[in-house]
Protein backbone atom coordinates (compact mmCIF):
# COMPACT_ATOMS: atom_id res chain seq x y z
CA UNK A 1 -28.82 -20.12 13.11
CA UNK A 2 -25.20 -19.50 12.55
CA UNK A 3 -24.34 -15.78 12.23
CA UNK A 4 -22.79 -14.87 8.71
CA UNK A 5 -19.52 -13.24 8.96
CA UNK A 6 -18.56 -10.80 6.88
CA UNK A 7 -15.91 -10.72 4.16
CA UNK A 8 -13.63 -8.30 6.49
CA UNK A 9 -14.18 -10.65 9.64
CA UNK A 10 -13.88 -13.78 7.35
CA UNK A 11 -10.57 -12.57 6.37
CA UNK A 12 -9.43 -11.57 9.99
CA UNK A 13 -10.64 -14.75 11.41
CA UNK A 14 -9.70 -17.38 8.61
CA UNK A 15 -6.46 -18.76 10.40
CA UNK A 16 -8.91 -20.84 12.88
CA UNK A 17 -10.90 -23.51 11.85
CA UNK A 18 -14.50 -23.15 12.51
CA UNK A 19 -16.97 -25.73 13.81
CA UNK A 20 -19.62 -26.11 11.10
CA UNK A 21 -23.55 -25.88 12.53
CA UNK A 22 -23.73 -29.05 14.34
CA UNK A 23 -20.43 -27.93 16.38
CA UNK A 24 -18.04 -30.35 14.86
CA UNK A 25 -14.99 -30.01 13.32
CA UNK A 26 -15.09 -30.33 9.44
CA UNK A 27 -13.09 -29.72 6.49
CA UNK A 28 -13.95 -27.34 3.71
CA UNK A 29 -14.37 -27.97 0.14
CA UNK A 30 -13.12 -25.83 -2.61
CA UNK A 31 -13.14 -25.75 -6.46
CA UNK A 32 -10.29 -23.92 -7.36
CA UNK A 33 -10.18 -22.66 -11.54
CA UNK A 34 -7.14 -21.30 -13.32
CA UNK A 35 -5.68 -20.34 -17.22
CA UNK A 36 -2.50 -21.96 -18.24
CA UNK A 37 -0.77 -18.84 -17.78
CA UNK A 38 -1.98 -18.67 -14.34
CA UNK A 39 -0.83 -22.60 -12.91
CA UNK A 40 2.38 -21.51 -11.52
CA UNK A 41 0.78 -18.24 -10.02
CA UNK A 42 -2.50 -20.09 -7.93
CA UNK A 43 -0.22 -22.66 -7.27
CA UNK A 44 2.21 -20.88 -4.91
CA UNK A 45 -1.12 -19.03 -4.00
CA UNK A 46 -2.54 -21.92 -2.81
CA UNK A 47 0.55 -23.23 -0.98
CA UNK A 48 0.72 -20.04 1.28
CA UNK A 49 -3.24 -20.14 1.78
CA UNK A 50 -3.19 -23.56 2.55
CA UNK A 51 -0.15 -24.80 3.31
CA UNK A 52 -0.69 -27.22 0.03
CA UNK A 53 -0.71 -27.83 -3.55
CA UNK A 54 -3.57 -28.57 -5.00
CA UNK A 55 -2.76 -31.52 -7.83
CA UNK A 56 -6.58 -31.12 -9.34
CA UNK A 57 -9.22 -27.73 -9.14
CA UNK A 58 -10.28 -29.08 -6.32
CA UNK A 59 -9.31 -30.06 -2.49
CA UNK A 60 -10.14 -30.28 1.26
CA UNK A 61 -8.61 -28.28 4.02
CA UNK A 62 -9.48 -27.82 7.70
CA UNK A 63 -8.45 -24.13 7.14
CA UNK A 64 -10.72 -21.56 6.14
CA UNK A 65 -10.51 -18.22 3.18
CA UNK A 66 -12.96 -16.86 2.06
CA UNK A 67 -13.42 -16.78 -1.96
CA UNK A 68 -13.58 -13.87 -2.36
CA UNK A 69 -10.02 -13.04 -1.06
CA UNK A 70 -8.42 -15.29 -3.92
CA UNK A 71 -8.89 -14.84 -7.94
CA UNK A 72 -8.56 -18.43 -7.89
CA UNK A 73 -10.91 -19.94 -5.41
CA UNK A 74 -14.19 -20.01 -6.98
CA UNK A 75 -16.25 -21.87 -4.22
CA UNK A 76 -16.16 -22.97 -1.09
CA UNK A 77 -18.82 -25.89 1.17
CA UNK A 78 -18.04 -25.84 5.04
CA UNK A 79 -19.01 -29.70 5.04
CA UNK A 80 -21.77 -30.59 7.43
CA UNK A 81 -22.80 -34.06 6.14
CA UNK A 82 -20.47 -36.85 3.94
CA UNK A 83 -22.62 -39.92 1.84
CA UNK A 84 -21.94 -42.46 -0.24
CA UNK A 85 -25.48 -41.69 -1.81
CA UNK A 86 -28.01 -39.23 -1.28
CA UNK A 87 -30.20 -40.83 0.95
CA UNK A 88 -27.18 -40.62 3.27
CA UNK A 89 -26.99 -37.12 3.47
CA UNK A 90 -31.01 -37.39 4.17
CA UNK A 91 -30.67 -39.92 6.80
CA UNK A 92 -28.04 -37.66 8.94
CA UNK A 93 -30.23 -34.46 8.49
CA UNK A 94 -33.25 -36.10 9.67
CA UNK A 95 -31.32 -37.54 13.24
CA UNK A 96 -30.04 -34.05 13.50
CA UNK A 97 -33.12 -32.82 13.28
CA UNK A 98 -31.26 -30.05 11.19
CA UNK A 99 -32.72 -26.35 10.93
CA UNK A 100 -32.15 -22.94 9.18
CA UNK A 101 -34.52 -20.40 8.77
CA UNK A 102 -34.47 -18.40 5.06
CA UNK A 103 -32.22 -21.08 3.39
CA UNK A 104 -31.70 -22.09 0.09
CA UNK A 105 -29.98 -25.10 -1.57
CA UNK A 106 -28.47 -25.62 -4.79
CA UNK A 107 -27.18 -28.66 -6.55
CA UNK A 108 -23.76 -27.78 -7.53
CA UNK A 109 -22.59 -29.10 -10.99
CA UNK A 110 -19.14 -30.05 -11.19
CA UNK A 111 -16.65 -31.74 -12.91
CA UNK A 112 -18.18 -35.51 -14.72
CA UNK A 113 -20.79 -35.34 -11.93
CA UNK A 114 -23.31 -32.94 -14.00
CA UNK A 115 -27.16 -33.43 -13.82
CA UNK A 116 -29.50 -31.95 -15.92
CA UNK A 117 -31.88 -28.79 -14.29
CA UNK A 118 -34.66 -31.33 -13.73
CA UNK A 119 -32.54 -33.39 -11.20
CA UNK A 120 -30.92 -31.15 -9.92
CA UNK A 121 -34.47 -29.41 -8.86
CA UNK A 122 -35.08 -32.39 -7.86
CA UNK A 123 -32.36 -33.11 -5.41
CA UNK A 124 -32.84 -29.37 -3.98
CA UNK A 125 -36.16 -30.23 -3.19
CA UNK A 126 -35.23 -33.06 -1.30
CA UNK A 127 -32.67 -31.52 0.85
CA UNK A 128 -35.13 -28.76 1.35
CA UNK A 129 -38.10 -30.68 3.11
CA UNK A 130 -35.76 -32.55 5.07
CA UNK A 131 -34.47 -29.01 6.76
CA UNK A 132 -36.78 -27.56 9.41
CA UNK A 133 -37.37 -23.81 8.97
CA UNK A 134 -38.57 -21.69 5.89
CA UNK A 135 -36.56 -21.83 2.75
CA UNK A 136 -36.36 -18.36 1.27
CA UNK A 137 -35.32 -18.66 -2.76
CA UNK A 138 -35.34 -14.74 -3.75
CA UNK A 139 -33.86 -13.41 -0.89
CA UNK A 140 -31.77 -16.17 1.11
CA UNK A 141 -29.93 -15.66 4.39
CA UNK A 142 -28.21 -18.75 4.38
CA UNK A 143 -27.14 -20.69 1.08
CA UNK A 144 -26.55 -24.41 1.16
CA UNK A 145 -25.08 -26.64 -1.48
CA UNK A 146 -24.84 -30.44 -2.17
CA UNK A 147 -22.81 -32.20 -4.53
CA UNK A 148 -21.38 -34.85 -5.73
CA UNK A 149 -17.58 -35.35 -6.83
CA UNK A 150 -16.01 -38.77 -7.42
CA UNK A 151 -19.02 -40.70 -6.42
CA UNK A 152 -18.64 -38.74 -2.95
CA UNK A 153 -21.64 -37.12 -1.86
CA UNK A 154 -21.03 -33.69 -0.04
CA UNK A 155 -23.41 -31.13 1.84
CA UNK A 156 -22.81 -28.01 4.04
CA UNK A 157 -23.08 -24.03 4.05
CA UNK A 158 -22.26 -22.60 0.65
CA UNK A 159 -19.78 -19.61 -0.49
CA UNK A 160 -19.13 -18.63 -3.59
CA UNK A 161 -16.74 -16.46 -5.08
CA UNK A 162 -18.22 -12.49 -5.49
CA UNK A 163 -15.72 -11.24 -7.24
CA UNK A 164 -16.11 -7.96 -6.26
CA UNK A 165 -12.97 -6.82 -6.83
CA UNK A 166 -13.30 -7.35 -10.23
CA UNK A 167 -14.49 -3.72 -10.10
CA UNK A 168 -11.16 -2.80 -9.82
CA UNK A 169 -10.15 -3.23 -13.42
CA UNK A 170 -12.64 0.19 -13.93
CA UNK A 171 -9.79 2.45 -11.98
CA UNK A 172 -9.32 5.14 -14.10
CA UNK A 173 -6.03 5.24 -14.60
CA UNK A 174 -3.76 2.09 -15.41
CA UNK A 175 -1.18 1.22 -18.25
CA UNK A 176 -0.82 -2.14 -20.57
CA UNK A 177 1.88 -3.47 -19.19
CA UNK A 178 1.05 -3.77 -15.71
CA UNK A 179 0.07 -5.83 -12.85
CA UNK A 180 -3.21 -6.57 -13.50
CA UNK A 181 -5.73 -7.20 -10.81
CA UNK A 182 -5.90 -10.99 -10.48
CA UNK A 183 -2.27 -10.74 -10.23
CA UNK A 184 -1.73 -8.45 -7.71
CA UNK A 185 -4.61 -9.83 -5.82
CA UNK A 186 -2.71 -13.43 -5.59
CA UNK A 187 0.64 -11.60 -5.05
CA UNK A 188 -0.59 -9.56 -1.71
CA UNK A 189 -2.24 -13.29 -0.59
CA UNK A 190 1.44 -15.03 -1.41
CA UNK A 191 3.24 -12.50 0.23
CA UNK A 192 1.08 -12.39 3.12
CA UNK A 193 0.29 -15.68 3.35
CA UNK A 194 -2.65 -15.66 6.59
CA UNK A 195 -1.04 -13.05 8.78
CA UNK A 196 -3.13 -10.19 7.79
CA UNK A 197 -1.83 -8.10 10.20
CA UNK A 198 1.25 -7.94 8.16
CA UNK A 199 2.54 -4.40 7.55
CA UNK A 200 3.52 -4.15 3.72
CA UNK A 201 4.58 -1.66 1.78
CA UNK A 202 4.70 -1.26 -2.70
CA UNK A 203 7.92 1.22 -2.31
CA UNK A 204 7.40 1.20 -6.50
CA UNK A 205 3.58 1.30 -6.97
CA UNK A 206 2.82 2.51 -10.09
CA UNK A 207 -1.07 3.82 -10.25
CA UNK A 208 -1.36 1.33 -7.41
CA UNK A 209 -3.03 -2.04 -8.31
CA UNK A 210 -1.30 -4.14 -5.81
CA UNK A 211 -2.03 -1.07 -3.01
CA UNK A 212 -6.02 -1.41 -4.13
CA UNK A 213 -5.72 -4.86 -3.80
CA UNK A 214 -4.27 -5.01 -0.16
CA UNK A 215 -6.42 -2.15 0.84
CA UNK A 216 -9.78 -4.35 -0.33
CA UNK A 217 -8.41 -7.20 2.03
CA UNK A 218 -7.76 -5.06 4.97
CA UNK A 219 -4.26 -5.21 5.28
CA UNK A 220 -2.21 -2.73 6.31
CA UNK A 221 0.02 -1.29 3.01
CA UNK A 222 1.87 1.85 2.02
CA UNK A 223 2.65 2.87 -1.15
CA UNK A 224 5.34 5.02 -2.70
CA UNK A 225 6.19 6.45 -6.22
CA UNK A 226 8.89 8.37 -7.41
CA UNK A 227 7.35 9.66 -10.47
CA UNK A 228 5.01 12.74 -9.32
CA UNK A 229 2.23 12.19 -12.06
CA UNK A 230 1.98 8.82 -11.88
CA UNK A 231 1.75 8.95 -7.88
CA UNK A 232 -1.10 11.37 -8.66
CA UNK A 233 -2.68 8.89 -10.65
CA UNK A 234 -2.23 6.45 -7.92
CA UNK A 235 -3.56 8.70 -5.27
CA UNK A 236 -6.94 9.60 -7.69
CA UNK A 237 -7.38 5.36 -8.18
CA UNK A 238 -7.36 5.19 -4.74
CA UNK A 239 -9.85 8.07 -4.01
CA UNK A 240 -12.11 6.42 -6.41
CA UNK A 241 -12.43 3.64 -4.84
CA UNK A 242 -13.41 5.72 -1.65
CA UNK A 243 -9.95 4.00 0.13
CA UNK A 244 -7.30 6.08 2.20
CA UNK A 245 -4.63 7.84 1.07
CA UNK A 246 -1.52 5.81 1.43
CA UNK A 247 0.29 6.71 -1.55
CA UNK A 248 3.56 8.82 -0.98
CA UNK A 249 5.08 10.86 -4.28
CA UNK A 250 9.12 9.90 -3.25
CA UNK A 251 12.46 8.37 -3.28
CA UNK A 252 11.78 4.66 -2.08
CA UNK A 253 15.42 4.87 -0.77
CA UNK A 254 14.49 7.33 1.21
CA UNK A 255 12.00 5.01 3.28
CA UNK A 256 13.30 5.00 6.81
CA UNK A 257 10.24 2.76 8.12
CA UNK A 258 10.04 -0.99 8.54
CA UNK A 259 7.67 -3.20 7.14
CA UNK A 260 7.21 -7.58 7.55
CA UNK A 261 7.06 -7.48 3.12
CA UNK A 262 7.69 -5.58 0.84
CA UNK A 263 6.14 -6.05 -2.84
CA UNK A 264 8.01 -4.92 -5.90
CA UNK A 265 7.37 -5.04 -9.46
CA UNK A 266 10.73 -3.83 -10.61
CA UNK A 267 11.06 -0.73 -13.16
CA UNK A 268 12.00 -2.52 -16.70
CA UNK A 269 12.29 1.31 -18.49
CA UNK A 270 8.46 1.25 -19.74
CA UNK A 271 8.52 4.92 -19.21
CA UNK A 272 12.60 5.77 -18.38
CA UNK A 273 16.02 4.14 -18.73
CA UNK A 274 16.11 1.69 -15.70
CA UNK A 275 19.34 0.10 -15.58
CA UNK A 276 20.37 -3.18 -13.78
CA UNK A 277 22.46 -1.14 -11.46
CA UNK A 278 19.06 0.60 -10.17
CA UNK A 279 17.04 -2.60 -10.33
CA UNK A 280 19.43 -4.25 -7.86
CA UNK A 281 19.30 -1.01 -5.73
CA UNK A 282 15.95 -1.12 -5.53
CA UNK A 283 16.15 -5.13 -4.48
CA UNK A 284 18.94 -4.10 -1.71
CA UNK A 285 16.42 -0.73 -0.51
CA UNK A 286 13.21 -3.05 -0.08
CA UNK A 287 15.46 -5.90 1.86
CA UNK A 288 16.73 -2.84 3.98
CA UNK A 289 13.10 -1.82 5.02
CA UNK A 290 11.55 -5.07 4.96
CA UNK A 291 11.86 -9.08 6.73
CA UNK A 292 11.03 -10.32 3.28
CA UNK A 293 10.58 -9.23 -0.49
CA UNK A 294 8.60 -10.59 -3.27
CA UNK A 295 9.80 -9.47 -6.44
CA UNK A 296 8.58 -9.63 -9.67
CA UNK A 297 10.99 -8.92 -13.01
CA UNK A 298 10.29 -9.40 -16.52
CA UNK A 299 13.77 -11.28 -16.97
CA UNK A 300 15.82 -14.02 -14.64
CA UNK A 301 17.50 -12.12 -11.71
CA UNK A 302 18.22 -15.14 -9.68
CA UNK A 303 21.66 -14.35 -10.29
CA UNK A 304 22.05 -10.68 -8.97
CA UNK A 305 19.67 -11.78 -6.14
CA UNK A 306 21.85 -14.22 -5.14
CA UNK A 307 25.28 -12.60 -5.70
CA UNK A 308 23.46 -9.40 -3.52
CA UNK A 309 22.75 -11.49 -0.70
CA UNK A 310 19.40 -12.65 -1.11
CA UNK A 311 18.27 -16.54 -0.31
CA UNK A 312 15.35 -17.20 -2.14
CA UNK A 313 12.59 -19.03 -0.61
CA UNK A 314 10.34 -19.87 -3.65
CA UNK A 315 9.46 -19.14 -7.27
CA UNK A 316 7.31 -18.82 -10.07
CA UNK A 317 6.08 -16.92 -13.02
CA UNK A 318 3.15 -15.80 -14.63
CA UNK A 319 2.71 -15.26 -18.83
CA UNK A 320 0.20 -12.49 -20.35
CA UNK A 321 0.61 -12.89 -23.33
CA UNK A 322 4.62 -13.47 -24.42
CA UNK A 323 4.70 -11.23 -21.55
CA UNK A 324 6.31 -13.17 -18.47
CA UNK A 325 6.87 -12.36 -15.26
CA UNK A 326 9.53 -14.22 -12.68
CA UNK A 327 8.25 -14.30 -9.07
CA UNK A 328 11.04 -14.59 -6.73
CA UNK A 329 10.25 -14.49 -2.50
CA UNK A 330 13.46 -13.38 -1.00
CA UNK A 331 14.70 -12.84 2.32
């Protein structure tokens, strides 16, 4: 039986393919789901996950992430077995002779390939007695799925989406107008793409969302913040969450370390007067003390970004409301 990684060794191990049970390479499913709002934003997500975007909510790739690292990714099938009907997936498990000990299956419903509960019992129950080993329904060690999309039959190991981090949105302190948690969470994955052993640093944090976020992937972040309540804020967030300490209460210009990406959600006088001026110092600061910068302003900047130097690599933006957001990676 196949040992089941956890979501910290998933994450550190995703930029290999793995062989699926039987030892062969296969690709992974995934069923992708996103707002309107959101396109642009899982979009570029997905193109620095998987080197690809995804023209439906759903796609194959030889490389693996786990769900639960993306807001986006919902599920996820490491494919064992391909059909053109059922009876095909049955046929390969029985020459297999395949086996799992505490397993479950589900029938996945998806897209125009829906089935009612009754068939889809049904189907479970015929994937189950073809498996040797004990199926285990209440407290699984192993969860299989089958299903069926575009007349394509599809079976392997099963992982779904926890969404854990969801608990994030409790922090107790945050304001309106900032990043909120499925965007920050997609921003650390863009800006990190699969080197999770990038150093990053948030050199304007806020109460830290994006910091939380990076922290609950196991990437290496810093965080800093001029304003000395707000740091403190920042610093209690991450306390409640039972994370480190990374939070500094200072002057990001006063930064004198060097990180692979820097993350900043520029100042837009929420709180205080920020003027253009400061916005592009804060732009020339991060490029200073970092290889590459994605920044996110509430109006165009390609302009000042450009006349200051900066080639940018890729775009997008993200709406909440009539509030929008321009993504811009820099270097």
């Amino acid at each position: 039986m196949l040992k089941r990684l956890s979501i910290k060794e998933n994450l550190q191990n995703n930029a290999n393919p793995r062989r699926n049970k039987l030892g062969k390479i296969k690709p992974y499913f995934y069923i992708i789901n996103h707002n309107k709002d959101e396109e642009s934003l899982c979009q570029m997500e997905m193109k620095y996950l998987f080197n690809k975007i995804p023209k439906i909510k759903h796609f194959f790739s030889y490389h693996y992430v786990d769900p639960s690292r993306s807001p986006f990714i919902k599920q996820c099938i490491s494919i064992i077995y391909t059909g053109n009907t059922l009876e095909d997936i049955l046929s390969q498990m029985k020459a297999d002779n395949l086996s799992y000990e505490r397993f479950k299956v589900s029938y996945i419903n998806y897209g125009d390939e829906t089935l009612h509960l009754e068939e889809r019992r049904k189907i479970e129950f015929q994937i189950g007695m073809n498996i040797e080993g004990e199926a285990d329904l209440r407290s699984p060690e192993i969860l299989l799925a089958v299903i069926k999309v575009h007349g394509k039959w599809i079976f392997g190991e099963y992982k779904a989406n926890e969404f854990n981090w969801q608990y994030h949105n409790r922090k107790p302190y945050s304001y309106s107008n900032g990043l909120g948690v499925r965007v920050s969470r997609a921003i650390v994955n863009i800006a990190v793409a699969n080197n999770l052993k990038s150093t990053v640093v948030d050199p304007c944090c806020g109460v830290g969302t994006v910091v939380l976020e990076a922290l609950d992937m196991g990437i290496n972040i810093k965080g800093w913040e001029i304003n000395p309540l707000i740091a403190e804020n920042a610093k209690k967030n991450l306390q409640y969450f039972d994370y480190e300490n990374v939070i500094t209460n200072g002057d990001m210009h006063n930064i004198q370390e060097k990180f692979d990406v820097s993350i900043v959600d520029l100042p837009y006088g929420l709180f205080s007067p920020t003027t253009l001026k400061e916005q592009v110092d804060i732009m020339k600061t991060a490029r200073r003390i970092s290889d590459k910068i994605v920044i996110l302003s509430h109006e165009d900047l390609d302009e000042y970004l450009i006349s200051s130097g900066f080639k940018i690599i890729d775009k997008c933006d993200v709406s909440k409301g009539k509030f929008k957001r321009y993504v811009n990676i820099c270097v």
